[in-house]
Structure formats: C-alpha cells, structure tokens
Protein backbone atom coordinates (compact mmCIF):
# COMPACT_ATOMS: atom_id res chain seq x y z
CA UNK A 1 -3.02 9.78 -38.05
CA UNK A 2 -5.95 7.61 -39.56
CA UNK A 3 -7.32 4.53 -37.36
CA UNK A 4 -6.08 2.46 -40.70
CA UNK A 5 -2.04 3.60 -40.33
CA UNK A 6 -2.29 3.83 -36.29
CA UNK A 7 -1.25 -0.41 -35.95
CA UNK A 8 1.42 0.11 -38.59
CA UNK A 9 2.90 3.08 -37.10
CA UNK A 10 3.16 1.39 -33.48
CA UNK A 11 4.39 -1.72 -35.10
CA UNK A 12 7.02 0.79 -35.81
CA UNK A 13 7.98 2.10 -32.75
CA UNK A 14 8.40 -1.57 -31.56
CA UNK A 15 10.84 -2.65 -34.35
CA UNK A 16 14.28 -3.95 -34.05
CA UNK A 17 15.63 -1.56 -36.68
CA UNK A 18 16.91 1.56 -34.42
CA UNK A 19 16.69 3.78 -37.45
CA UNK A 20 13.04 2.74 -38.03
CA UNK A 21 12.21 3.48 -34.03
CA UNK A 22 13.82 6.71 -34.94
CA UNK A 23 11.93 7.64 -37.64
CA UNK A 24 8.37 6.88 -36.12
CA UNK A 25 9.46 8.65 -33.25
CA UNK A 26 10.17 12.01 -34.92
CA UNK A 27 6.81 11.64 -36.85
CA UNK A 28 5.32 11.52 -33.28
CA UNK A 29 7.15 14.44 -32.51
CA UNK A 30 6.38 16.46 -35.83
CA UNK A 31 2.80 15.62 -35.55
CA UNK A 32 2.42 16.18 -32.10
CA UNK A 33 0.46 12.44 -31.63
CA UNK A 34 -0.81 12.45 -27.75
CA UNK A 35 -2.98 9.91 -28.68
CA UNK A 36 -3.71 7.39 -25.87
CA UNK A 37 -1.97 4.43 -27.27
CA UNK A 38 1.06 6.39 -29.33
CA UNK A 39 2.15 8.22 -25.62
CA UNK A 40 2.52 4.77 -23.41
CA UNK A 41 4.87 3.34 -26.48
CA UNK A 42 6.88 6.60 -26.70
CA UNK A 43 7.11 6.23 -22.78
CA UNK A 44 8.39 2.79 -22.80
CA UNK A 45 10.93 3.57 -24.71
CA UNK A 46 12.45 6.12 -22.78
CA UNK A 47 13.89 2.65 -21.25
CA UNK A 48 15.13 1.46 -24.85
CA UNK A 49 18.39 0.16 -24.61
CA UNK A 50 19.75 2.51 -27.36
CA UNK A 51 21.03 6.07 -26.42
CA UNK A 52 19.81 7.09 -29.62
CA UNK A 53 16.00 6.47 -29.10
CA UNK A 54 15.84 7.94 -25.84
CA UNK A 55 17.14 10.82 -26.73
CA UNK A 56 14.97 11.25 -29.44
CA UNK A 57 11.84 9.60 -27.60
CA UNK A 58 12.68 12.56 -25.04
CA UNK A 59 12.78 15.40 -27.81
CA UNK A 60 9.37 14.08 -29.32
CA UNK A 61 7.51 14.05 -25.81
CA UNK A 62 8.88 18.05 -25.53
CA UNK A 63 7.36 18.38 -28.72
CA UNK A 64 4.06 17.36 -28.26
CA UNK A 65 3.33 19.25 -25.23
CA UNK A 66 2.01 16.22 -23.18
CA UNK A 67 3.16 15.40 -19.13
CA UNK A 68 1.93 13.92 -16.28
CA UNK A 69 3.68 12.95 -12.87
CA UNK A 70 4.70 9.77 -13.98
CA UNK A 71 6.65 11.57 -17.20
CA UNK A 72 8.03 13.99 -15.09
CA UNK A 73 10.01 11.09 -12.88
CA UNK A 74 11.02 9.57 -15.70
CA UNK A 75 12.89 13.26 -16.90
CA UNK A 76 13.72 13.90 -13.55
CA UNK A 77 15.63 10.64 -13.15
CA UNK A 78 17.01 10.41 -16.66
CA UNK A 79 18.43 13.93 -16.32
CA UNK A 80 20.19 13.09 -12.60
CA UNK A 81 21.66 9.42 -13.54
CA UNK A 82 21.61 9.15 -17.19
CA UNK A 83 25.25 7.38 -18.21
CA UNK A 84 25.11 9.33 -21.42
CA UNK A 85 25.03 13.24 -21.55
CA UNK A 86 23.16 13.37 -24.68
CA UNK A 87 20.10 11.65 -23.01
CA UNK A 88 20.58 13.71 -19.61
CA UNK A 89 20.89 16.98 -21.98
CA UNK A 90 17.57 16.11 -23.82
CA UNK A 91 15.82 15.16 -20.44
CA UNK A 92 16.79 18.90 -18.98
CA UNK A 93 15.49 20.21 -22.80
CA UNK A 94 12.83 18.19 -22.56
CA UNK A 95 11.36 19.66 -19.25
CA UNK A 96 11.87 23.45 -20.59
CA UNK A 97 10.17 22.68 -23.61
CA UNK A 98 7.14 21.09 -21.25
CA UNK A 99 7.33 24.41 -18.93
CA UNK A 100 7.05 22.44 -15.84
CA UNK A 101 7.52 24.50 -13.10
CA UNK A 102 7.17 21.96 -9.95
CA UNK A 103 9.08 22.51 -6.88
CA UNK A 104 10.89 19.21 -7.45
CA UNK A 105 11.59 20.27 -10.92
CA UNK A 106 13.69 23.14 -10.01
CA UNK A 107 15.31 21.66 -7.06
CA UNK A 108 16.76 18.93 -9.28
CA UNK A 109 17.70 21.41 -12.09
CA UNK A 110 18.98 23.49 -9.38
CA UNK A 111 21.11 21.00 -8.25
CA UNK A 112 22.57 19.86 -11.25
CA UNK A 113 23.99 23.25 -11.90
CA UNK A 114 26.42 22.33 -9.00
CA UNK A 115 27.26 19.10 -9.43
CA UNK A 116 27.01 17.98 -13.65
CA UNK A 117 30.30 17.76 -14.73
CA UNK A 118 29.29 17.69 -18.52
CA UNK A 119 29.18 21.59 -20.38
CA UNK A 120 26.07 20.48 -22.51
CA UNK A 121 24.10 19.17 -19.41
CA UNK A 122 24.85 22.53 -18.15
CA UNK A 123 24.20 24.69 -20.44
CA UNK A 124 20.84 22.62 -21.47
CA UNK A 125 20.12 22.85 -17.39
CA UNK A 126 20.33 26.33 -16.93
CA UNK A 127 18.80 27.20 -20.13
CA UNK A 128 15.93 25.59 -19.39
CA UNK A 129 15.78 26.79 -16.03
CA UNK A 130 15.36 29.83 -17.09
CA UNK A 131 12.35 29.04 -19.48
CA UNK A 132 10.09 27.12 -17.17
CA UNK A 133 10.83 28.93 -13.57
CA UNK A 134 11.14 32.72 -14.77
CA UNK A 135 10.63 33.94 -11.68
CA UNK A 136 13.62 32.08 -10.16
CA UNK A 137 15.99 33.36 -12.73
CA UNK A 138 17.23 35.70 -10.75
CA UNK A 139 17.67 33.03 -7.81
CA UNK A 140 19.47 30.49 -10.13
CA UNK A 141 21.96 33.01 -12.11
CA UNK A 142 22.97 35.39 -8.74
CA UNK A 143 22.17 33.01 -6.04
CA UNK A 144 23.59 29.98 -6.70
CA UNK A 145 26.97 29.56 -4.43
CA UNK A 146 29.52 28.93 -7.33
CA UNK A 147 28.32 31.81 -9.32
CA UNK A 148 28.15 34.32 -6.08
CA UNK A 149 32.14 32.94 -5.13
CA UNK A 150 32.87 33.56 -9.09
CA UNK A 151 31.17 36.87 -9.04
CA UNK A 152 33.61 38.05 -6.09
CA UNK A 153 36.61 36.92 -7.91
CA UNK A 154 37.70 35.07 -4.90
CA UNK A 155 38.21 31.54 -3.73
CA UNK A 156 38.14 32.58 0.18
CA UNK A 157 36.96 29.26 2.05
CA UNK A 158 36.94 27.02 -0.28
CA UNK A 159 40.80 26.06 -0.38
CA UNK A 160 43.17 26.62 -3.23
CA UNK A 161 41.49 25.75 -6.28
CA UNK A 162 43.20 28.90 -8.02
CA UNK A 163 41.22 29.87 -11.54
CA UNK A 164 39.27 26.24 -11.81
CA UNK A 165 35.98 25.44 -10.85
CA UNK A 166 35.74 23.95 -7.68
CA UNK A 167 33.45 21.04 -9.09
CA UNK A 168 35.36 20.16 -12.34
CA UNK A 169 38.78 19.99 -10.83
C-alpha cells in the first residue's frame, strides 16, 4: 500500500457503509497489511456492531499472520461468548490459521469441544485444534470424556441419555 492510498484506505475501514468496511477489510486480508496503523483499525473492529465485519475482520487478521496477547484475548473471548456462531466459528479458524499454541489457547478450545452446542463451532474447534497443538491431537480426539464414553458404546454413569449426546440433549 503506498503512503498516498494508506488515509483513504483507513477512511475506509471507518465508514458507515458495511459493504465498504467489508471490502477494505478483505484487501487487508489479501494483502497481508500488518502495518502499524492498518492492525489497531482491523482490531477495533472486531467490536463492530455488525456480525458481518467481525467475522470478516477475524478471517483477515488469520490471514496476515500477525498476533500478540492482546489479539489472542480478543479470539479467545469472541470464540467462548460470541452470540453469533459465525463470529465464534471464525474466532476458533482464526487461531488455527495464527498457529498459536498457548496453554490457554488449548484449554479454551479444549473446552469448547464439550460444551458448544453449535456443529460449525465444533467442527471449526477441533479442526483447528488439531492444526496449532499437533502434539495434543491425540489428547483432544481419544482423551476427551465424550469421545472415550462414545468410543465404548456405552452411556454407563451418565444416566439415560440413550443414542444422544449428553450435551445437545
């Protein structure tokens, strides 16, 4: 990006037009912009009232490759109490695609296996699980309690919840 288009293009990711937010968002994305005033407007609006734009703000920061503790709350949080699934599906992408592998990171992931209700958050969750903590793979997809009662073909303990997951009713 050229130092004459950089105060257009963040003009951009300020507008009221979600479409337009969009758009300068995926170009941040697509050419991988961690430059130092392109990364703290992409990060404020991970708090944009519209669904859309944090899902996509949270796509684009995967893309460029860029973290620090204060991004990882943010994905951390938005994953856990995110209304929408989309956004808490795009958080859990969002930290494979950044290969964090922090304690905290795969506790929360961890724990999300068990108690998401939502497929795509799932799927999303363990997925990326898998990409950033390799070594716990094994942990996550033999260890974890639902998949070890599952795996026995049993329901012994856990009352009678017959062929449904104990979690999802």
């Amino acid at each position: 990006m050229t130092p004459q288009l950089l105060p257009t293009y963040l003009l951009c990711l300020k507008d009221d037009h979600v479409s337009v937010k969009i758009e300068a968002i995926m170009i941040a994305g697509t050419l991988k912009l961690a430059d130092a005033q392109v990364l703290p407007a992409l990060i404020d609006l991970i708090s944009d009232p519209c669904w859309r734009v944090k899902a996509h703000t949270l796509r684009a920061l995967g893309d460029i490759g860029w973290y620090d503790n204060a991004l990882i709350d943010l994905l951390l949080w938005a994953a856990r109490f995110e209304k929408l699934r989309a956004v808490r599906a795009e958080a859990c992408h969002t930290l494979g695609m950044l290969g964090v592998n922090h304690n905290r990171v795969v506790r929360t992931l961890r724990e999300l296996t068990i108690v998401e209700e939502d497929d795509l958050v799932i799927r999303w969750d363990r997925h990326n699980l898998i990409l950033s903590c390799t070594s716990l793979t094994h942990v996550l997809l033999t260890c974890s309690p639902w998949n070890i009662l599952w795996s026995k073909g049993g329901t012994q303990g856990f009352g009678d919840v017959g062929s449904r997951h104990p979690c999802r009713g």
